[in-house]
C-alpha atoms as a PDB file:
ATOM      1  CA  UNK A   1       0.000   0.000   0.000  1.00  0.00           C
ATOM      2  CA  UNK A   2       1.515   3.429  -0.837  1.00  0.00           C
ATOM      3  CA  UNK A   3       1.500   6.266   1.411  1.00  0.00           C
ATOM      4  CA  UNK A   4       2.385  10.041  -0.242  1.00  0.00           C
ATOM      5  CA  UNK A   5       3.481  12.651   1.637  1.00  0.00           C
ATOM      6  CA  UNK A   6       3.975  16.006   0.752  1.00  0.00           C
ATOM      7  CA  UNK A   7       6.095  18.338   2.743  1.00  0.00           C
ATOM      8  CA  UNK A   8       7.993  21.434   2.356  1.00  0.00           C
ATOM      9  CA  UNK A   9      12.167  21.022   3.648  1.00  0.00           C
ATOM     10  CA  UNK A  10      11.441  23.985   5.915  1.00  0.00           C
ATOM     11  CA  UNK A  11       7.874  23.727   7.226  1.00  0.00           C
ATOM     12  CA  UNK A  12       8.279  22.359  11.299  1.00  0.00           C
ATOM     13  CA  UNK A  13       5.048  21.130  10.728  1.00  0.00           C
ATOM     14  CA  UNK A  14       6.525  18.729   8.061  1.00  0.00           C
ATOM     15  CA  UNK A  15       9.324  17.496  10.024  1.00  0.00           C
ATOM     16  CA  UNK A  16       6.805  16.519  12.505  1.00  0.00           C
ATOM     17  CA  UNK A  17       4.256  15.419  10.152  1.00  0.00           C
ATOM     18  CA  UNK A  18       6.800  13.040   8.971  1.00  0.00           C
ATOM     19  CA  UNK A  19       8.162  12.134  12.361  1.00  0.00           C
ATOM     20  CA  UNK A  20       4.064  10.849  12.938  1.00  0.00           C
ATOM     21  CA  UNK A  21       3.606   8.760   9.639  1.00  0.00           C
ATOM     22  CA  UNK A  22       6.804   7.050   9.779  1.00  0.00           C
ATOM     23  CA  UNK A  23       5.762   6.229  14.170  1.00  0.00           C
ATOM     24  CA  UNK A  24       2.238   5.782  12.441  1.00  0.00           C
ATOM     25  CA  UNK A  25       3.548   2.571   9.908  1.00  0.00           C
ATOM     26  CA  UNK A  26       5.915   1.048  12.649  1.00  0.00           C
ATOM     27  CA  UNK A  27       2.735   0.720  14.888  1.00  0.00           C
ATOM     28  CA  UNK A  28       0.660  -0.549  11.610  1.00  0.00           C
ATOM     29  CA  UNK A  29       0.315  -4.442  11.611  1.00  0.00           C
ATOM     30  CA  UNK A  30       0.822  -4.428   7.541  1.00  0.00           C
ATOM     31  CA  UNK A  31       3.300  -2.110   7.990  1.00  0.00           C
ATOM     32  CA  UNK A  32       5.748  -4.085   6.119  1.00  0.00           C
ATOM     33  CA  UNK A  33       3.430  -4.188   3.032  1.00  0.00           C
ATOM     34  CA  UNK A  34       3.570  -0.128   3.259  1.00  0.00           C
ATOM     35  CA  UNK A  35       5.541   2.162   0.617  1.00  0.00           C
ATOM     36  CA  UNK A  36       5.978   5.450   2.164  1.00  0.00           C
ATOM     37  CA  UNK A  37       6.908   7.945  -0.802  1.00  0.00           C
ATOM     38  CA  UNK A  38       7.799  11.842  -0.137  1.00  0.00           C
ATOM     39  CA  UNK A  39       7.190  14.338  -2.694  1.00  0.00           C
ATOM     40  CA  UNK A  40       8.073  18.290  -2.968  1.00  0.00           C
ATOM     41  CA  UNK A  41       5.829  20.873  -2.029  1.00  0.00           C
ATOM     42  CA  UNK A  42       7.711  24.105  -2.326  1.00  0.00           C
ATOM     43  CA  UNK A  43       6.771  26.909  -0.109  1.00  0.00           C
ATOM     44  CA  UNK A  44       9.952  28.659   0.209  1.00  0.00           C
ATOM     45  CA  UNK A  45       9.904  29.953  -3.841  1.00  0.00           C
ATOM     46  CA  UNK A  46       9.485  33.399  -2.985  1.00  0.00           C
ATOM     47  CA  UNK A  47      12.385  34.067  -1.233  1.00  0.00           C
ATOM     48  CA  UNK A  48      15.902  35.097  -3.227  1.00  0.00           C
ATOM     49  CA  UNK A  49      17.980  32.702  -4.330  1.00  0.00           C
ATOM     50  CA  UNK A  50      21.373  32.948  -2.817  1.00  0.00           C
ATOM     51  CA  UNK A  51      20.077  34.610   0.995  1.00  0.00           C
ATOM     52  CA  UNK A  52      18.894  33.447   4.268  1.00  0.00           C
ATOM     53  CA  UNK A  53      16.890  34.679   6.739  1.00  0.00           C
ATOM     54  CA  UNK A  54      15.974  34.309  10.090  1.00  0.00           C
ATOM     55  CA  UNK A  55      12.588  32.437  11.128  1.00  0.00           C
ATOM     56  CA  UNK A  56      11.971  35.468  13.143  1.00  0.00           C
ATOM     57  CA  UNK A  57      12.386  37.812  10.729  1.00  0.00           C
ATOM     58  CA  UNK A  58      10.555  36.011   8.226  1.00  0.00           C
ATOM     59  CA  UNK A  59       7.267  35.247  10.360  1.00  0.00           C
ATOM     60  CA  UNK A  60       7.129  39.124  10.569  1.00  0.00           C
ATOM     61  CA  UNK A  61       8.155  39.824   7.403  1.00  0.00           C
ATOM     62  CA  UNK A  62       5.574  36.713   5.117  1.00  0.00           C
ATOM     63  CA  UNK A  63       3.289  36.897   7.757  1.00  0.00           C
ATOM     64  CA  UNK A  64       2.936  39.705  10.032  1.00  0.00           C
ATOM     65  CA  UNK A  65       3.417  38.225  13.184  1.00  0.00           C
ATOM     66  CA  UNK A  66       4.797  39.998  16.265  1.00  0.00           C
ATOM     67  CA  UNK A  67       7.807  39.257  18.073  1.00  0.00           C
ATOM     68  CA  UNK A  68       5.195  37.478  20.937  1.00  0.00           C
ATOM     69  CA  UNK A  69       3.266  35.585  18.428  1.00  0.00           C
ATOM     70  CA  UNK A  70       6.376  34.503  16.562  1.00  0.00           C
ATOM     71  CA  UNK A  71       7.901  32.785  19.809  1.00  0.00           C
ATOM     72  CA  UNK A  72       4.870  31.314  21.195  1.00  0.00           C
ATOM     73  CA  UNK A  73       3.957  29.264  18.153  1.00  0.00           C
ATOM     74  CA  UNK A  74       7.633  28.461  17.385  1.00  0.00           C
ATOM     75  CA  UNK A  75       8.070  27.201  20.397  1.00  0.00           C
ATOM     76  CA  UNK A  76       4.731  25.069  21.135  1.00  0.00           C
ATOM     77  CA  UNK A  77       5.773  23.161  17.695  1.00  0.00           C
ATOM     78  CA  UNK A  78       9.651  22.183  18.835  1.00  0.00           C
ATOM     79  CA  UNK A  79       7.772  21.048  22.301  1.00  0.00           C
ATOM     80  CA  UNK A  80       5.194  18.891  20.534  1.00  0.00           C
ATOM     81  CA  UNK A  81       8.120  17.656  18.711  1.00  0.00           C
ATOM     82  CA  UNK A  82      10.109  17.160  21.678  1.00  0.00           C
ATOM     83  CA  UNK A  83       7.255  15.217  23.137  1.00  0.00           C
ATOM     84  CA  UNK A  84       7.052  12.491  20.700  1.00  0.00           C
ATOM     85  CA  UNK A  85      11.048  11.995  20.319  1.00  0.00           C
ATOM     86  CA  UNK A  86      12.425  14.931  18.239  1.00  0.00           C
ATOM     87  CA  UNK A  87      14.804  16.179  20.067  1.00  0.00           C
ATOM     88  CA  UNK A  88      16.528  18.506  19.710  1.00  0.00           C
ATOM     89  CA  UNK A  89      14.314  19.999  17.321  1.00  0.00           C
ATOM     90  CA  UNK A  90      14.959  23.687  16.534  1.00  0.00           C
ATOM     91  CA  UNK A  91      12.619  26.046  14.765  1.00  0.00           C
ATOM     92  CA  UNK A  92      12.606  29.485  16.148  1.00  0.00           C
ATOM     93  CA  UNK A  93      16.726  30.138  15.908  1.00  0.00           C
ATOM     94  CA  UNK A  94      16.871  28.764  12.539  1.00  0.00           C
ATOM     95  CA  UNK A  95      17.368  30.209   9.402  1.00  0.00           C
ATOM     96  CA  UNK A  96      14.750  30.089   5.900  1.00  0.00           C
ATOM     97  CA  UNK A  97      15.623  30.445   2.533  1.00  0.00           C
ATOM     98  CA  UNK A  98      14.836  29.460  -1.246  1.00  0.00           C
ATOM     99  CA  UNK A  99      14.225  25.904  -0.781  1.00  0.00           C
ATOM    100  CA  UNK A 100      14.256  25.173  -4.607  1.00  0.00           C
ATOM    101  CA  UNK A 101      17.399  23.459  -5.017  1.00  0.00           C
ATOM    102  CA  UNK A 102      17.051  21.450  -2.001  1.00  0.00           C
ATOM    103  CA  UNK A 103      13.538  19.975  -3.027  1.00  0.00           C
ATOM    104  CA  UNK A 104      15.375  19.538  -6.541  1.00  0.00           C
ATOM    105  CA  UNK A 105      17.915  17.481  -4.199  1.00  0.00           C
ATOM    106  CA  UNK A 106      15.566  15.531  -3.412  1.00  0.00           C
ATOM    107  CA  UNK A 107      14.330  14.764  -6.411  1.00  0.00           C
ATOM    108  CA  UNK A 108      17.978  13.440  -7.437  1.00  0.00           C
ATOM    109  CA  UNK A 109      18.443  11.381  -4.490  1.00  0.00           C
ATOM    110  CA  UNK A 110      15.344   9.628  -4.817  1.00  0.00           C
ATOM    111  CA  UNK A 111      15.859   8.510  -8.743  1.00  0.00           C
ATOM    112  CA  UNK A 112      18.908   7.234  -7.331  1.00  0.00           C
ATOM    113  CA  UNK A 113      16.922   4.795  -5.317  1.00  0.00           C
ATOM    114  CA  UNK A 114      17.011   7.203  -1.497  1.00  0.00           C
ATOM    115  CA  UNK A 115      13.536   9.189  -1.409  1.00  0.00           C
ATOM    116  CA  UNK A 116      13.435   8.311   2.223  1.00  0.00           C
ATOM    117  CA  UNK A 117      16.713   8.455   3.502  1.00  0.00           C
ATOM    118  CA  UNK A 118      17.177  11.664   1.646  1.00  0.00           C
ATOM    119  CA  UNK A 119      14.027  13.212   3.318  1.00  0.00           C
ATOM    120  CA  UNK A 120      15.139  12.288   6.811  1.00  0.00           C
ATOM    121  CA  UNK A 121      17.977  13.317   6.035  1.00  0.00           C
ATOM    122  CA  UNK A 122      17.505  16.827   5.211  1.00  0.00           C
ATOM    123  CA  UNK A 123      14.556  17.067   8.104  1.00  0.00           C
ATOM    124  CA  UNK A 124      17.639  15.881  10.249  1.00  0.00           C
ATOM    125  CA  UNK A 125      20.205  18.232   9.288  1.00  0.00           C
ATOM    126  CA  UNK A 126      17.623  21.197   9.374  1.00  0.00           C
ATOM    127  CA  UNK A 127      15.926  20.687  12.266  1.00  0.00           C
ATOM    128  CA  UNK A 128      17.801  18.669  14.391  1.00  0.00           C
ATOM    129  CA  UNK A 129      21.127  20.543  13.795  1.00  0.00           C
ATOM    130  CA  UNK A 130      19.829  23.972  12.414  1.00  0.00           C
ATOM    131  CA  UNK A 131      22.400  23.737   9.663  1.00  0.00           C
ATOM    132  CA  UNK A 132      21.251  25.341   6.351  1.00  0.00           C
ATOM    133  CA  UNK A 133      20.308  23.229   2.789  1.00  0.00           C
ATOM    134  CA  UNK A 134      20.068  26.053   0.762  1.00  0.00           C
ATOM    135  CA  UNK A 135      23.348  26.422  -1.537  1.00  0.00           C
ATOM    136  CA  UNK A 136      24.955  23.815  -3.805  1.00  0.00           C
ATOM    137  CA  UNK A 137      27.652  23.279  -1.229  1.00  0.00           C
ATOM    138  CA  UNK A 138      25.127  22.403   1.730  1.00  0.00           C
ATOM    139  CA  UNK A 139      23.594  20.068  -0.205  1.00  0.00           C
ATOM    140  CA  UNK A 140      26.686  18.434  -1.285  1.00  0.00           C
ATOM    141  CA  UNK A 141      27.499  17.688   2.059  1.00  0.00           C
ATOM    142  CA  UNK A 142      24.531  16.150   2.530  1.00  0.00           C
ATOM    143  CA  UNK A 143      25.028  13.668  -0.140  1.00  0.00           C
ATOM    144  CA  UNK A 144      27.975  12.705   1.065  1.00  0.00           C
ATOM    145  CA  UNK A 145      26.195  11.530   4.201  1.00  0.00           C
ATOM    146  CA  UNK A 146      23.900   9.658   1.746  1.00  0.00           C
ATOM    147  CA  UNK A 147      26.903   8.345   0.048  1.00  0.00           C
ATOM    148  CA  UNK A 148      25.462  10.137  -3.023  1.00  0.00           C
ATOM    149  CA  UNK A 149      27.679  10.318  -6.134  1.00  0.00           C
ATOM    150  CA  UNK A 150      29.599  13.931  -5.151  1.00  0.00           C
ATOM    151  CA  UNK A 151      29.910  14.903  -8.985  1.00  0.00           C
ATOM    152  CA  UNK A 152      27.002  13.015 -10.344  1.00  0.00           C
ATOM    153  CA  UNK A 153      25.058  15.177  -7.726  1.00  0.00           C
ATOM    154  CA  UNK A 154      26.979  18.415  -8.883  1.00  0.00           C
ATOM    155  CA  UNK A 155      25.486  17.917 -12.624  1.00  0.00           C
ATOM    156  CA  UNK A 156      22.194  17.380 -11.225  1.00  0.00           C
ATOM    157  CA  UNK A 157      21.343  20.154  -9.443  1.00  0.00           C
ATOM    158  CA  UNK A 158      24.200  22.565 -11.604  1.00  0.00           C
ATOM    159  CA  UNK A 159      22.094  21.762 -14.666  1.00  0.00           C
ATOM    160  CA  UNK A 160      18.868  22.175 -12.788  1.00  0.00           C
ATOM    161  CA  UNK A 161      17.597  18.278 -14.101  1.00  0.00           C
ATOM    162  CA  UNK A 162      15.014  17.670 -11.505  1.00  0.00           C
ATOM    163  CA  UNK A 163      13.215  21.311 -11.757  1.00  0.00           C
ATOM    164  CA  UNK A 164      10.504  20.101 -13.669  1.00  0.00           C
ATOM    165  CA  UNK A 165       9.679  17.071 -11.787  1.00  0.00           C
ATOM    166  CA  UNK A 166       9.358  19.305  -8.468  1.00  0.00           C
ATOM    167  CA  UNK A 167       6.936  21.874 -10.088  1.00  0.00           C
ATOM    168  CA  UNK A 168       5.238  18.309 -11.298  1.00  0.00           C
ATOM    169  CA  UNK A 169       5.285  17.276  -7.742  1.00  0.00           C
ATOM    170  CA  UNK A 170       3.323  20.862  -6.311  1.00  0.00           C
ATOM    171  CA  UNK A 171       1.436  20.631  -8.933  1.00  0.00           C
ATOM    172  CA  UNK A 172      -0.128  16.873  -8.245  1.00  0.00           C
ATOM    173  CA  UNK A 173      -0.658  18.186  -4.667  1.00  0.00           C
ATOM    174  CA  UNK A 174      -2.988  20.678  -5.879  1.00  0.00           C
ATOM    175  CA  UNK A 175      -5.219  18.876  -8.268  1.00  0.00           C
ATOM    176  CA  UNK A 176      -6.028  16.635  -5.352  1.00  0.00           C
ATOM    177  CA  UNK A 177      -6.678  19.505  -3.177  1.00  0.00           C
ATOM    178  CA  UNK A 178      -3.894  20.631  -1.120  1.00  0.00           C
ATOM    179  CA  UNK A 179      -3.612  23.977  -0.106  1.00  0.00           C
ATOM    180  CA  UNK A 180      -0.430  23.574   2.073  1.00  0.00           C
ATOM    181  CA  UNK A 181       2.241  21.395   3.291  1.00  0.00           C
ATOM    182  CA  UNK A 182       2.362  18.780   4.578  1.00  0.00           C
ATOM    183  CA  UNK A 183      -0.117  17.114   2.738  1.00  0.00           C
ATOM    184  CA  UNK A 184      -0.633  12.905   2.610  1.00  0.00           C
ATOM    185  CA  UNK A 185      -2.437  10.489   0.527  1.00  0.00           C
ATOM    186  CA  UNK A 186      -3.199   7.073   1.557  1.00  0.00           C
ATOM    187  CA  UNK A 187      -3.688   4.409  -0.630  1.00  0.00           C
ATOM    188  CA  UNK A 188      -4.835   6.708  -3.485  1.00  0.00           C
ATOM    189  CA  UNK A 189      -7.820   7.190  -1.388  1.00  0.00           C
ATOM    190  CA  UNK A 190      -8.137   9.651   1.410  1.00  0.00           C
ATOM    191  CA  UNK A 191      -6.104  12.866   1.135  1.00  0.00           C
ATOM    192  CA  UNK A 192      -5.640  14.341   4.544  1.00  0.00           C
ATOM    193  CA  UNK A 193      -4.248  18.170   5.475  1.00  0.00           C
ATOM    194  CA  UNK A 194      -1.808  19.161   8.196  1.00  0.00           C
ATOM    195  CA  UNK A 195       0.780  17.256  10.593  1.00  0.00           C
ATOM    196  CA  UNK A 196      -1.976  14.409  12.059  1.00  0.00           C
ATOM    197  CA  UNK A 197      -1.572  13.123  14.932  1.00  0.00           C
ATOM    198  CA  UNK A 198      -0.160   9.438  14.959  1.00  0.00           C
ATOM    199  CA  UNK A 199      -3.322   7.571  16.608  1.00  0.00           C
ATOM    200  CA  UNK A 200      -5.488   8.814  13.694  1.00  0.00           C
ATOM    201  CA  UNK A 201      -3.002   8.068  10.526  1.00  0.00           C
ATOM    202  CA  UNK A 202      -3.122   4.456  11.921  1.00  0.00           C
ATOM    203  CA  UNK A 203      -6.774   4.092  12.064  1.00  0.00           C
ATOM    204  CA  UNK A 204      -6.461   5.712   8.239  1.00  0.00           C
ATOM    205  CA  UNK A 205      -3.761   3.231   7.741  1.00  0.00           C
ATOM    206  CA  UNK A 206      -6.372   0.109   8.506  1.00  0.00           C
ATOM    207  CA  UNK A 207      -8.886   1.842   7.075  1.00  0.00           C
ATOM    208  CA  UNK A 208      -7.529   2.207   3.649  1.00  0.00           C
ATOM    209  CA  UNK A 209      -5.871  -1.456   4.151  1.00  0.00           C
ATOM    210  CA  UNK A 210      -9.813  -3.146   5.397  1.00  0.00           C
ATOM    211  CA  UNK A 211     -10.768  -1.495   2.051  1.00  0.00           C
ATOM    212  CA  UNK A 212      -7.872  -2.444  -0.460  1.00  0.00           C
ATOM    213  CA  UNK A 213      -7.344  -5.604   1.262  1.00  0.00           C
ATOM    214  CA  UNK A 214     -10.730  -6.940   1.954  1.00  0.00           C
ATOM    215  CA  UNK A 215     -11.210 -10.649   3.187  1.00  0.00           C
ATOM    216  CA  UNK A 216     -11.860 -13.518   0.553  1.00  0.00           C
ATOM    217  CA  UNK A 217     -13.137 -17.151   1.330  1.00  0.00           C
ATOM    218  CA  UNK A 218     -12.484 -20.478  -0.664  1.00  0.00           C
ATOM    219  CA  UNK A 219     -15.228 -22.713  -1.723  1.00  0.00           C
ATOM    220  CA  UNK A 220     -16.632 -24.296   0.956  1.00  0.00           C
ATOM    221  CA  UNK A 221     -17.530 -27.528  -1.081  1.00  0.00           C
ATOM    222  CA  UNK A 222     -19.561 -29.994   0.887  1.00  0.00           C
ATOM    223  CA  UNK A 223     -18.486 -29.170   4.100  1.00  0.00           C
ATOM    224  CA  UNK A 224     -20.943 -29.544   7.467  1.00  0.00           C
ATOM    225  CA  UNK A 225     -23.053 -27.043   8.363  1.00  0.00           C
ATOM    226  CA  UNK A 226     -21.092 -27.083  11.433  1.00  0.00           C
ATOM    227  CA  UNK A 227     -17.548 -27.598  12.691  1.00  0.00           C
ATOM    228  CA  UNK A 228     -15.772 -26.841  16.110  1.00  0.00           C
ATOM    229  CA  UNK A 229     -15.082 -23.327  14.681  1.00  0.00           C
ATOM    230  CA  UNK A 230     -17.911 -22.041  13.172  1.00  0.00           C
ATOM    231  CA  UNK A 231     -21.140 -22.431  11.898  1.00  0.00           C
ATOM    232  CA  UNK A 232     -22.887 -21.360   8.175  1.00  0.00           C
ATOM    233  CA  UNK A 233     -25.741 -19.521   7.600  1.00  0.00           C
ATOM    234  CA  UNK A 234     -28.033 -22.612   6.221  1.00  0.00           C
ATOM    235  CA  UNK A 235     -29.361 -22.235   2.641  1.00  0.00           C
ATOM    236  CA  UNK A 236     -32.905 -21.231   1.546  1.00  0.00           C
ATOM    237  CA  UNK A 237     -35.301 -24.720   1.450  1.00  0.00           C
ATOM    238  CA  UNK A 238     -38.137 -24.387  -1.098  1.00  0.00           C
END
């Protein structure tokens, strides 16, 4: 069964969105049987290529919030995320960016067979260490750690191969009705909005298994209407 998720490198509420599906499929009884796949959501497009900024600066500056507001919700996110296992988990004294060549990162890593490593990977780095994956050089540090072809990687992102395939990604987000990041599809079937909470993607989880997986019996034959485990319903008499 194939779970999509959609998150922007950036977004705390992606790191810990992804934190809760992956806790989500190791509590799933199938969850062997389940392909998570992460795809790019760029949010971060609007900011110049080449500069960084702080969180702070940019919560007031995107989205007029105060110094107060800015704190408060900053920090109630890294101690959610400390409360389920992130830890450290740093949102508030880290730094924002253009996120376009890291989601084209991404993209390269997983054709070469690490979507998932690559994601945690980055979440990781940004989050967990509050180093930047904005410039080519970040990002080619990073692949090291994946053990990522240093010069294959360089061509990649130098030549800008993967652009298309991340505006492709954003765009598939939208035509099934996301808004923002992150964003997850289950089994093709149910699209849900924002960082869940782990108890309810596992009840989706069954859900969308019960329904993609449902229960099938052999021929019964000429078996007894009874047997030590069960009883059938008996069959019409005329």
């Amino acid at each position: 069964m194939k779970v999509e998720i959609w998150s922007e490198v950036t977004c705390p509420w992606c790191g810990l969105g992804s934190h809760r599906l992956e806790r989500a499929v190791e509590r799933f009884e199938h969850g062997e049987h389940v392909e998570v796949v992460h795809r790019s959501f760029p949010l971060g497009s609007g900011f110049p290529e080449g500069s960084t900024f702080t969180v702070r600066d940019a919560l007031q500056s995107r989205y007029g919030m105060g110094s107060d507001q800015a704190e408060a919700s900053t920090r109630r996110i890294e101690a959610l995320a400390e409360s389920e296992g992130l830890s450290p988990y740093r949102v508030l004294g880290n730094t924002v960016g253009n996120t376009d060549l890291a989601h084209e990162f991404l993209a390269h890593a997983s054709a070469e067979g690490k979507n998932r490593a690559a994601w945690e990977a980055i979440f990781r780095t940004y989050f967990g260490r509050a180093e930047p994956v904005f410039s080519l050089e970040d990002l080619l540090k990073l692949a090291g750690e994946l053990d990522l072809d240093r010069e294959r990687t360089r061509r990649a992102l130098t030549e800008r191969r993967f652009r298309q395939q991340v505006l492709d990604d954003a765009r598939q987000a939208q035509r099934l009705g996301a808004s923002g990041a992150p964003f997850i599809v289950v089994a093709g079937r149910y699209g849900v909005a924002g960082a869940q909470d782990s108890d309810s993607l596992l009840q989706l989880l069954r859900k969308a298994w019960d329904e993609t997986h449902p229960v099938t019996f052999a021929p019964s034959g000429h078996a007894p209407a009874c047997v030590p485990d069960g009883c059938a319903v008996p069959s019409a008499t005329s």
